[in-house]
N, C-alpha and C. Protein backbone atom coordinates (compact mmCIF):
# COMPACT_ATOMS: atom_id res chain seq x y z
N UNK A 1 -5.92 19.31 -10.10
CA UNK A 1 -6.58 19.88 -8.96
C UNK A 1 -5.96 19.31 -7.70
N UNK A 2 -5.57 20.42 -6.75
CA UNK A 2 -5.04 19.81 -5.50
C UNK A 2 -5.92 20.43 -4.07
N UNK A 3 -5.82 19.31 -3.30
CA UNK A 3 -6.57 19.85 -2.52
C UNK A 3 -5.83 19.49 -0.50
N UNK A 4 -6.01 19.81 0.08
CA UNK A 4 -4.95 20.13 1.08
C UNK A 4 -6.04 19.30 2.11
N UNK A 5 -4.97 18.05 2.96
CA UNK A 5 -6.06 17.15 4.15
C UNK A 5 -4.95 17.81 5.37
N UNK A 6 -6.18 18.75 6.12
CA UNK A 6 -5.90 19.03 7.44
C UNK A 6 -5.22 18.45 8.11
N UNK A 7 -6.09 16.97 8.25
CA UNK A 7 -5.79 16.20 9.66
C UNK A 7 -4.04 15.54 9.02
N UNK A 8 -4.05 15.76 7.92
CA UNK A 8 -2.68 14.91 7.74
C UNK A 8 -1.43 16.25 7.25
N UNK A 9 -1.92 17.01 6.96
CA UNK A 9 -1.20 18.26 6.58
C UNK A 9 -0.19 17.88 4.81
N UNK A 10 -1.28 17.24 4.07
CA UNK A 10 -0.34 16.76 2.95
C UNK A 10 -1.96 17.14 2.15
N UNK A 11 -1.58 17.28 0.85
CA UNK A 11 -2.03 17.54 -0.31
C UNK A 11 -2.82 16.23 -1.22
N UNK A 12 -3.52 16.38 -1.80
CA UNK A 12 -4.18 15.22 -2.73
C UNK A 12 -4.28 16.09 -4.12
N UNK A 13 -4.17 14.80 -5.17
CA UNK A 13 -4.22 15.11 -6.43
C UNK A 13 -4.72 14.20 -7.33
N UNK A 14 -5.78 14.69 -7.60
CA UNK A 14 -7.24 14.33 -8.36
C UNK A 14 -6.02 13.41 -9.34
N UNK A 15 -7.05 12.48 -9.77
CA UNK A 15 -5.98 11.38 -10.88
C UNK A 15 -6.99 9.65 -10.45
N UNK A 16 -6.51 9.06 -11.13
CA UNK A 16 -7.39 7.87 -11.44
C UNK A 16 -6.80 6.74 -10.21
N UNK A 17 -7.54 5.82 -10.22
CA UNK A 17 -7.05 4.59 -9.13
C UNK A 17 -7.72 5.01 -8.11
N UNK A 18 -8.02 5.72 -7.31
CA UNK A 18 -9.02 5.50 -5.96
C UNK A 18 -10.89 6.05 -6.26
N UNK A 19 -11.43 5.56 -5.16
CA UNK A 19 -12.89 5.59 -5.38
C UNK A 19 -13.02 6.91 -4.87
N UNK A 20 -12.32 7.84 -4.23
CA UNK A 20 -13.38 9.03 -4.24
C UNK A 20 -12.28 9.99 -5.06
N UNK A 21 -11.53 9.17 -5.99
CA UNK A 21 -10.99 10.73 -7.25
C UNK A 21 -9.81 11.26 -6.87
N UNK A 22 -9.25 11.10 -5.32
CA UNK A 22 -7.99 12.06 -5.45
C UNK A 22 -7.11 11.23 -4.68
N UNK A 23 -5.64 11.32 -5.07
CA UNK A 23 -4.35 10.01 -4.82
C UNK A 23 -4.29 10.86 -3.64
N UNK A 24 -3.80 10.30 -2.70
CA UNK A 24 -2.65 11.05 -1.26
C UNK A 24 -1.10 10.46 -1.65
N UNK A 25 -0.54 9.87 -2.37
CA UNK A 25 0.21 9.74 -2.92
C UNK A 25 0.60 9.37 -4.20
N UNK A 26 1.72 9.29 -4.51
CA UNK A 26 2.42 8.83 -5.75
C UNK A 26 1.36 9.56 -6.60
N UNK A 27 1.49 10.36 -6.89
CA UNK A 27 0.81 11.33 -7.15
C UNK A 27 0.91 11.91 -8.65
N UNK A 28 2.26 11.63 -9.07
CA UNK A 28 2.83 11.92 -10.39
C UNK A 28 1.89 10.77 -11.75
N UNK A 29 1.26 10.59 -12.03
CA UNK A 29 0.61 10.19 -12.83
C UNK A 29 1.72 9.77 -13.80
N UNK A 30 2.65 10.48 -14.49
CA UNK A 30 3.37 10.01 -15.59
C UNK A 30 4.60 8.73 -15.03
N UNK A 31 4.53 9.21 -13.60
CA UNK A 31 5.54 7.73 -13.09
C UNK A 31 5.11 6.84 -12.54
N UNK A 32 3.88 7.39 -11.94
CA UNK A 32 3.24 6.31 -11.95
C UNK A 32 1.46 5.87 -11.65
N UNK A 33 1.54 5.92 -13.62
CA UNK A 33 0.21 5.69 -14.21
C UNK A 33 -0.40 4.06 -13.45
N UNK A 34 -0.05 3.03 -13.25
CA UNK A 34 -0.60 2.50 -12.64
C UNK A 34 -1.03 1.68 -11.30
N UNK A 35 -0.45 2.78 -10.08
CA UNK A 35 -0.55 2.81 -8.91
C UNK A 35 -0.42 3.95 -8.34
N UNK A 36 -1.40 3.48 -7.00
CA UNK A 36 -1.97 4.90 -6.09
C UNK A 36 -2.05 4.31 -4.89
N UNK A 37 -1.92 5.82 -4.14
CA UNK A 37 -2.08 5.45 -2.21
C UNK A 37 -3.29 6.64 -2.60
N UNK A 38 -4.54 5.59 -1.75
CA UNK A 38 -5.83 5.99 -1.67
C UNK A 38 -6.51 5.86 -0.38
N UNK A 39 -6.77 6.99 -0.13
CA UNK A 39 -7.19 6.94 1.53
C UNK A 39 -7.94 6.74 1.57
N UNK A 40 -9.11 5.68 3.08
CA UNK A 40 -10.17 5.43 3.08
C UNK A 40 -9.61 4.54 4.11
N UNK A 41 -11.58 4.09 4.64
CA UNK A 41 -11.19 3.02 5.58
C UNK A 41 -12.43 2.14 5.53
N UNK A 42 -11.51 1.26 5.77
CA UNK A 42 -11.77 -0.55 5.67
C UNK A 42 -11.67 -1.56 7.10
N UNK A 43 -12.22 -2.69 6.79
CA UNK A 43 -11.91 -3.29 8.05
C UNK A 43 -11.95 -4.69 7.91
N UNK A 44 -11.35 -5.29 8.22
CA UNK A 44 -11.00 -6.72 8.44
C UNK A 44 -9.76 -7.24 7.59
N UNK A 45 -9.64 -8.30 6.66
CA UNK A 45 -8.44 -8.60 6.07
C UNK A 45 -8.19 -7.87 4.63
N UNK A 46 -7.21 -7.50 4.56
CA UNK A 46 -6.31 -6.57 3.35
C UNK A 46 -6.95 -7.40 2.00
N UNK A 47 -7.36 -8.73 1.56
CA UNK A 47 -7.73 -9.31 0.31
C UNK A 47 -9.34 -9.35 0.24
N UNK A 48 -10.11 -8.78 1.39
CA UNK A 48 -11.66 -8.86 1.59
C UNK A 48 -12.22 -7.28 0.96
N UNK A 49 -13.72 -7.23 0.24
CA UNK A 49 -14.29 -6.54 -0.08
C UNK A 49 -13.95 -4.87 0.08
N UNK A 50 -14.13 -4.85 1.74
CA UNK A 50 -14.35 -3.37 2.06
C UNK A 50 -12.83 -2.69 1.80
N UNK A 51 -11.52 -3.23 1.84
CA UNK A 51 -10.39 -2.54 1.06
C UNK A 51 -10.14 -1.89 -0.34
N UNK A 52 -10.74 -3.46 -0.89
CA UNK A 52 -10.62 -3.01 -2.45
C UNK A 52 -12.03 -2.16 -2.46
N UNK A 53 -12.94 -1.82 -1.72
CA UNK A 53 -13.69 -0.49 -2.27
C UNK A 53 -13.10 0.62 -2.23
N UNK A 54 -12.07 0.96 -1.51
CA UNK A 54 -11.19 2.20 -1.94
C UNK A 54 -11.10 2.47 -2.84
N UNK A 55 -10.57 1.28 -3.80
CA UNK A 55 -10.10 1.95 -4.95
C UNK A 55 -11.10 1.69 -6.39
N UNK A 56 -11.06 2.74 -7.05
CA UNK A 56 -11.72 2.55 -7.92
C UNK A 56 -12.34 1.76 -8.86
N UNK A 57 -12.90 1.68 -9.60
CA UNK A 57 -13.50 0.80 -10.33
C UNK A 57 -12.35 0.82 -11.81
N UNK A 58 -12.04 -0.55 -11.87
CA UNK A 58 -10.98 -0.71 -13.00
C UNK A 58 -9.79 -0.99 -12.03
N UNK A 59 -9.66 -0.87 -10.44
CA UNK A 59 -8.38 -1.06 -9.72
C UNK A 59 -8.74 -1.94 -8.77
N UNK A 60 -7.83 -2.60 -8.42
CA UNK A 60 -7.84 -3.68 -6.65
C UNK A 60 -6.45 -2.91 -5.99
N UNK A 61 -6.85 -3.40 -4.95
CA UNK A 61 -5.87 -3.42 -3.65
C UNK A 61 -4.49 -4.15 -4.05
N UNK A 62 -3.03 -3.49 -4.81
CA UNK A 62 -2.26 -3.94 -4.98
C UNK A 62 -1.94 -5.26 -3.93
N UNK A 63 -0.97 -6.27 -5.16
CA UNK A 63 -0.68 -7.64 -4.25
C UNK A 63 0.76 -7.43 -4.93
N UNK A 64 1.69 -8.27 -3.59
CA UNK A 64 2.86 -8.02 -3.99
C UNK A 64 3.48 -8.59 -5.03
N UNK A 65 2.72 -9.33 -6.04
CA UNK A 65 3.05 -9.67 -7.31
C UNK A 65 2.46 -8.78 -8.47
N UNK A 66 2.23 -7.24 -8.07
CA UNK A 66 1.85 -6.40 -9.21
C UNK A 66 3.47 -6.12 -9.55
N UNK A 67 3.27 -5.77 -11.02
CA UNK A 67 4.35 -5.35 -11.22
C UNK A 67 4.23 -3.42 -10.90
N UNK A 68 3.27 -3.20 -10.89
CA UNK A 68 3.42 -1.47 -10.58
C UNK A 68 3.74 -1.46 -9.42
N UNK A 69 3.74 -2.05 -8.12
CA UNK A 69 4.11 -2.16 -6.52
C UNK A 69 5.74 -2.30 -6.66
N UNK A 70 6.18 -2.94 -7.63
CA UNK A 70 7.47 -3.96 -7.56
C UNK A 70 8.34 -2.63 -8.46
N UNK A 71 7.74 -1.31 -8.80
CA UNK A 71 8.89 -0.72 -9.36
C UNK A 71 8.86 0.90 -8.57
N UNK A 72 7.93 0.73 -7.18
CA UNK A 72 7.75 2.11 -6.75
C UNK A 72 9.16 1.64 -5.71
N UNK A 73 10.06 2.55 -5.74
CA UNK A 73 11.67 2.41 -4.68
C UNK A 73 10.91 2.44 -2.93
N UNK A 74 11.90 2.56 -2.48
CA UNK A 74 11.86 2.60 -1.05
C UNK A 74 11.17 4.32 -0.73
N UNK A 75 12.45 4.90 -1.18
CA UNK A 75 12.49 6.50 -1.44
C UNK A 75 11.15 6.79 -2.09
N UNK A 76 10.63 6.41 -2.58
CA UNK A 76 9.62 6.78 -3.10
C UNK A 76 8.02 7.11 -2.43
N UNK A 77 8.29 5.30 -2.13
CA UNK A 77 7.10 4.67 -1.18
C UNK A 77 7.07 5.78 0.43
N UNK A 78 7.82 6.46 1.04
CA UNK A 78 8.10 6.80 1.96
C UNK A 78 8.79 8.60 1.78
N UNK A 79 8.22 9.06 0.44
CA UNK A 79 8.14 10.81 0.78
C UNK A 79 6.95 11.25 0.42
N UNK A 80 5.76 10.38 1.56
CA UNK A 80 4.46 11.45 1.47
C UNK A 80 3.81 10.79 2.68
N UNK A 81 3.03 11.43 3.34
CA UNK A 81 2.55 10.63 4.44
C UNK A 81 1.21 9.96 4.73
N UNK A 82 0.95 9.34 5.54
CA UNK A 82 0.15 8.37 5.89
C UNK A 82 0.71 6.98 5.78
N UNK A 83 -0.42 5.99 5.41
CA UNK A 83 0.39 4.53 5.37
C UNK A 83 -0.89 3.80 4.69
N UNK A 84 -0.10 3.17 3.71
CA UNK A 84 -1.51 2.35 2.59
C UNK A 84 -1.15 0.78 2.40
N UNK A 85 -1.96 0.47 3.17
CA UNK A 85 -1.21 -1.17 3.07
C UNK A 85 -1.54 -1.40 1.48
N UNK A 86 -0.99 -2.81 1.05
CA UNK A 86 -0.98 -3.60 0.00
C UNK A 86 -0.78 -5.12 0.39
N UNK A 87 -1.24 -5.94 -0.27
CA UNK A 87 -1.52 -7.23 -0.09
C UNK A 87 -0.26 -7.88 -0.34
N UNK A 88 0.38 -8.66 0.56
CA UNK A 88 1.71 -9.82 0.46
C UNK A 88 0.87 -10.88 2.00
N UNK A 89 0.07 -10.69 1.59
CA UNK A 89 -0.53 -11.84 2.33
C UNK A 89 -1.56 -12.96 2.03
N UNK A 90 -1.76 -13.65 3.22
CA UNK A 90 -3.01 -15.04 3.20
C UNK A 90 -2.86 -15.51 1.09
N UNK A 91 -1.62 -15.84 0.47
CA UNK A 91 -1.72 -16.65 -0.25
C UNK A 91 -1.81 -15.65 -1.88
N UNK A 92 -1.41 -14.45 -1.18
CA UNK A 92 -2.01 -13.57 -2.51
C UNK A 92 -0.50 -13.12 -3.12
N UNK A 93 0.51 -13.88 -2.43
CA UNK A 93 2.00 -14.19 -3.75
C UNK A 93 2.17 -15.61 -4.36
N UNK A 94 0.89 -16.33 -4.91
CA UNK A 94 1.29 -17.25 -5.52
C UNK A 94 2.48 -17.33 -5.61
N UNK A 95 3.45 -17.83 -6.45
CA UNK A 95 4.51 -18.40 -6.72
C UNK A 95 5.18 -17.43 -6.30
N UNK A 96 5.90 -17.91 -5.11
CA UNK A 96 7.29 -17.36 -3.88
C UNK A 96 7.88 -16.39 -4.92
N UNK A 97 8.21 -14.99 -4.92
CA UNK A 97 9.79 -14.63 -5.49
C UNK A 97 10.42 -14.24 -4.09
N UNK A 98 11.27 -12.90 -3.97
CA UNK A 98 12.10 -12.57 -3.19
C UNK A 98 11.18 -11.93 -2.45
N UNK A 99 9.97 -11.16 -2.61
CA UNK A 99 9.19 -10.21 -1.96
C UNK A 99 8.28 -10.90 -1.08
N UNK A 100 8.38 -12.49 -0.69
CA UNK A 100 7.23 -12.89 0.22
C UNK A 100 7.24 -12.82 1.90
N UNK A 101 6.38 -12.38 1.85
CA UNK A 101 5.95 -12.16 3.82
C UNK A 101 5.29 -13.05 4.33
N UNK A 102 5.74 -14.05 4.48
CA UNK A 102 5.26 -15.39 4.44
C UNK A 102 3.83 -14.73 6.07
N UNK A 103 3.28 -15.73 5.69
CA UNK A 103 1.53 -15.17 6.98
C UNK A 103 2.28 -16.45 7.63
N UNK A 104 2.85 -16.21 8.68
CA UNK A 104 3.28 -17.30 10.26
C UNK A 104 3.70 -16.12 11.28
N UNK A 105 3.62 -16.74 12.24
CA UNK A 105 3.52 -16.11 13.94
C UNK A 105 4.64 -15.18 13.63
N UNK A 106 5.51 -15.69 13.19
CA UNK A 106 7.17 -14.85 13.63
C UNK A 106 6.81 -13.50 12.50
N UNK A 107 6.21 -12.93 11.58
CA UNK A 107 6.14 -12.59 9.88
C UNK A 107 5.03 -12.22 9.21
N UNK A 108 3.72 -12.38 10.08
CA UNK A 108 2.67 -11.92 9.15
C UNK A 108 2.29 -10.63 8.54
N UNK A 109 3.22 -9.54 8.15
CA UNK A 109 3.14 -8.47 8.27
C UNK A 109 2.93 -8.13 6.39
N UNK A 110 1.74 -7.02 6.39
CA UNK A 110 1.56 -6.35 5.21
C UNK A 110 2.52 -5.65 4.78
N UNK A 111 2.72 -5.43 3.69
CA UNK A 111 3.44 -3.99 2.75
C UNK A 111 2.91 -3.04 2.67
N UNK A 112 3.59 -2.04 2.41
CA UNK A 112 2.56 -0.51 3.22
C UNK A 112 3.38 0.31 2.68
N UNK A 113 2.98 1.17 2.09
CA UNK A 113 3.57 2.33 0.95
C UNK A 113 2.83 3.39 2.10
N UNK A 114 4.12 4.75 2.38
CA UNK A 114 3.81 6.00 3.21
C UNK A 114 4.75 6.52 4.31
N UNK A 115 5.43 7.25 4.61
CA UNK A 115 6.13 7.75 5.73
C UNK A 115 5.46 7.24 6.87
N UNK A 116 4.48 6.93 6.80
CA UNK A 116 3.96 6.47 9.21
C UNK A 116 4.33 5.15 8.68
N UNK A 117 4.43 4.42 7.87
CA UNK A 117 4.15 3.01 8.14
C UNK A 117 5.76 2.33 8.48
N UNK A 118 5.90 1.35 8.81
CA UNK A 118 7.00 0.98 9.47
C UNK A 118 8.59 0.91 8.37
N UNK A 119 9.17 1.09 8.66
CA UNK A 119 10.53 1.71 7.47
C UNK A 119 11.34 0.85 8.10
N UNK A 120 11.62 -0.32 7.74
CA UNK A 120 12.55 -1.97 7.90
C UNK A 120 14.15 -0.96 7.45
N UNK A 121 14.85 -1.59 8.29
CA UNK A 121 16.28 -1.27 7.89
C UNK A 121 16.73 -1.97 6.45
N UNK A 122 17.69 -1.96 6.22
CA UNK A 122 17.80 -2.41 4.74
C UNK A 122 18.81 -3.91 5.37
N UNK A 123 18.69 -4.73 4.58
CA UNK A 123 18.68 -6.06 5.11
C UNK A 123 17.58 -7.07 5.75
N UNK A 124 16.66 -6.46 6.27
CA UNK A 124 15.22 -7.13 6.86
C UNK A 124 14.49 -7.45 6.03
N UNK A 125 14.78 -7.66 4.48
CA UNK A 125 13.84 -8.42 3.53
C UNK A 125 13.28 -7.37 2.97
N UNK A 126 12.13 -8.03 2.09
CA UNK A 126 11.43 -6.83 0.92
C UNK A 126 10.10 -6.65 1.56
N UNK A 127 9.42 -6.09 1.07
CA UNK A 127 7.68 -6.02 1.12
C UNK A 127 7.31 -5.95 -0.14
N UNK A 128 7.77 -6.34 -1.32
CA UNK A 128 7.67 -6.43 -2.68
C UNK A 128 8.19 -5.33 -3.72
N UNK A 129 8.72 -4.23 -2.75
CA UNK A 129 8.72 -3.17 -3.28
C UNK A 129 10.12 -3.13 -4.15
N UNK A 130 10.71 -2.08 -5.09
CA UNK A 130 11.63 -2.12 -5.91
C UNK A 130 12.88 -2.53 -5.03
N UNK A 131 12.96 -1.74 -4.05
CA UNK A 131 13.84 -1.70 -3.33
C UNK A 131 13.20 -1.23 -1.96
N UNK A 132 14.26 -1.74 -0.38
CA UNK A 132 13.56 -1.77 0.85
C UNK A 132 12.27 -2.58 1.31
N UNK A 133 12.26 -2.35 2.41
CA UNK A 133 10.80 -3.06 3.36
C UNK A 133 10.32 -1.86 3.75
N UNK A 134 9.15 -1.92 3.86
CA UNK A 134 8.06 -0.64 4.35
C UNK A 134 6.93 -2.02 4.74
N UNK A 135 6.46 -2.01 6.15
CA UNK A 135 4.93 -2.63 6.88
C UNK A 135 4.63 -1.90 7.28
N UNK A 136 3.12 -2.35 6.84
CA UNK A 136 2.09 -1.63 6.87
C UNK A 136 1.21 -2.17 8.41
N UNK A 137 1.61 -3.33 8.85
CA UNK A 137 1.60 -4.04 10.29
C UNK A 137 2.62 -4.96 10.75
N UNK A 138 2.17 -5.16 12.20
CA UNK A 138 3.01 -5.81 12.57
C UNK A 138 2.43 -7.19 13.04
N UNK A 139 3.33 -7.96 13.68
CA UNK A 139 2.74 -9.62 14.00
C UNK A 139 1.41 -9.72 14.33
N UNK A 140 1.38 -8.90 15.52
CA UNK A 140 0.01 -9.01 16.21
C UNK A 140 -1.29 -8.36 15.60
N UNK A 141 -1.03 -7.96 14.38
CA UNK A 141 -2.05 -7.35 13.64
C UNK A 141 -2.41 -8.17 12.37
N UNK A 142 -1.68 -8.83 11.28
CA UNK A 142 -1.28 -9.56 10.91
C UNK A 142 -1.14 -8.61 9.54
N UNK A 143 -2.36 -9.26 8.92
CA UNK A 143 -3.25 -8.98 7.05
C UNK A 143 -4.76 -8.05 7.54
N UNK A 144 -4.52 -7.63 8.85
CA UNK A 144 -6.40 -6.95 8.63
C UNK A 144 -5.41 -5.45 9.39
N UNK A 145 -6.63 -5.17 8.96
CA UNK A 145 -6.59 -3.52 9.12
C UNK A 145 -5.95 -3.49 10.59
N UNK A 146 -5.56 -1.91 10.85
CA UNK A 146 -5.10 -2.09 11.66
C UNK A 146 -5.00 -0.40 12.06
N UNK A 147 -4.96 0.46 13.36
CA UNK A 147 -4.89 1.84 13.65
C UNK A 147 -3.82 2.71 12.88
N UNK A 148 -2.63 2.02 12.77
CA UNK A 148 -1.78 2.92 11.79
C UNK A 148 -1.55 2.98 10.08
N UNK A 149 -2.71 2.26 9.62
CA UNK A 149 -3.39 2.64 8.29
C UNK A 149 -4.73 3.66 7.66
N UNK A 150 -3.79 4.19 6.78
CA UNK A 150 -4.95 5.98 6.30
C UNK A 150 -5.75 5.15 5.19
N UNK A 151 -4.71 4.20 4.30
CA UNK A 151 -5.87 3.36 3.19
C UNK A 151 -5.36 2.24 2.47
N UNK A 152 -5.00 2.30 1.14
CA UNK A 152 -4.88 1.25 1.13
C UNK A 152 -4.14 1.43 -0.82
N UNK A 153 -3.08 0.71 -1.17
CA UNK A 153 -1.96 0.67 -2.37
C UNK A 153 -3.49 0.51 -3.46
N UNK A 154 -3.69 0.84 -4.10
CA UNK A 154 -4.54 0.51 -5.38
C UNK A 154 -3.54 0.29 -7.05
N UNK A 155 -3.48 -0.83 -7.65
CA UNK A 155 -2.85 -0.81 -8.71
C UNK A 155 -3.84 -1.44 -9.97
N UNK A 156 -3.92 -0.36 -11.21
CA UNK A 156 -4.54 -0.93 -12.19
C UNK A 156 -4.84 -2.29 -12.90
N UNK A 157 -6.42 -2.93 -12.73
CA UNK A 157 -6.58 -4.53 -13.31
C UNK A 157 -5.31 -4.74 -14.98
């Protein structure tokens, strides 16, 4: 079942991982069964309550140590629109790999799966993703919500 959002002029498709039933992205279920861009809105920091109510029951608010975040490409993350943060913040990459956004003044910036959200040149580091940087904020916004987010990465417990 698809169903068409006005205000964004893009399509949704009913499928599992968000709380009200239909993905705004990554949409393909068979590529990827366990992550979704799920629209909704939240407020305060990306690892607090009202985010992970987006997504469904059986899902949290991807962290950049999911492995379903770590195999969606650049290209991927960035042919559908809006902007869905995901967690690479306040402590939620335990053990450092290549994908950390370290939370300091110069860097505190989320990962953010969606065409609006910020598209890092290639060389400017990861946001956890397979390949490329995509933020979902910038310094002065840090890990909390922020005006140019539609919702928020959901990846299966």
């Amino acid at each position: 079942m698809m169903r068409m959002d006005s205000s964004w002029s893009r399509c949704a498709t009913a499928g599992g991982g968000c709380a009200d039933g239909t993905r705004e992205g990554l949409v393909n279920l068979t590529t990827f069964p366990d992550v979704a861009a799920c629209e909704g809105t939240w407020s305060g920091w990306i690892d607090e309550p009202s985010a992970s109510a987006v997504c469904a029951s059986g899902w949290h608010v991807c962290r950049g140590t999911d492995a379903a975040i770590g195999r969606v490409t650049f290209q991927q993350a960035t042919s559908f629109l809006g902007c869905f943060a995901f967690d690479t913040c306040r402590g939620s990459m335990g053990v450092c790999r290549t994908c950390c956004v370290p939370n300091t003044p110069t860097d505190p910036d989320m990962g953010g799966i969606g065409a609006n959200c910020i598209q890092l040149p290639v060389g400017t580091g990861s946001s956890c993703l397979a390949t490329g940087r995509v933020d979902s904020s910038q310094n002065s916004t840090g890990c909390q919500w922020n005006a140019m987010i539609t919702g928020v990465a959901c990846c299966r417990d």
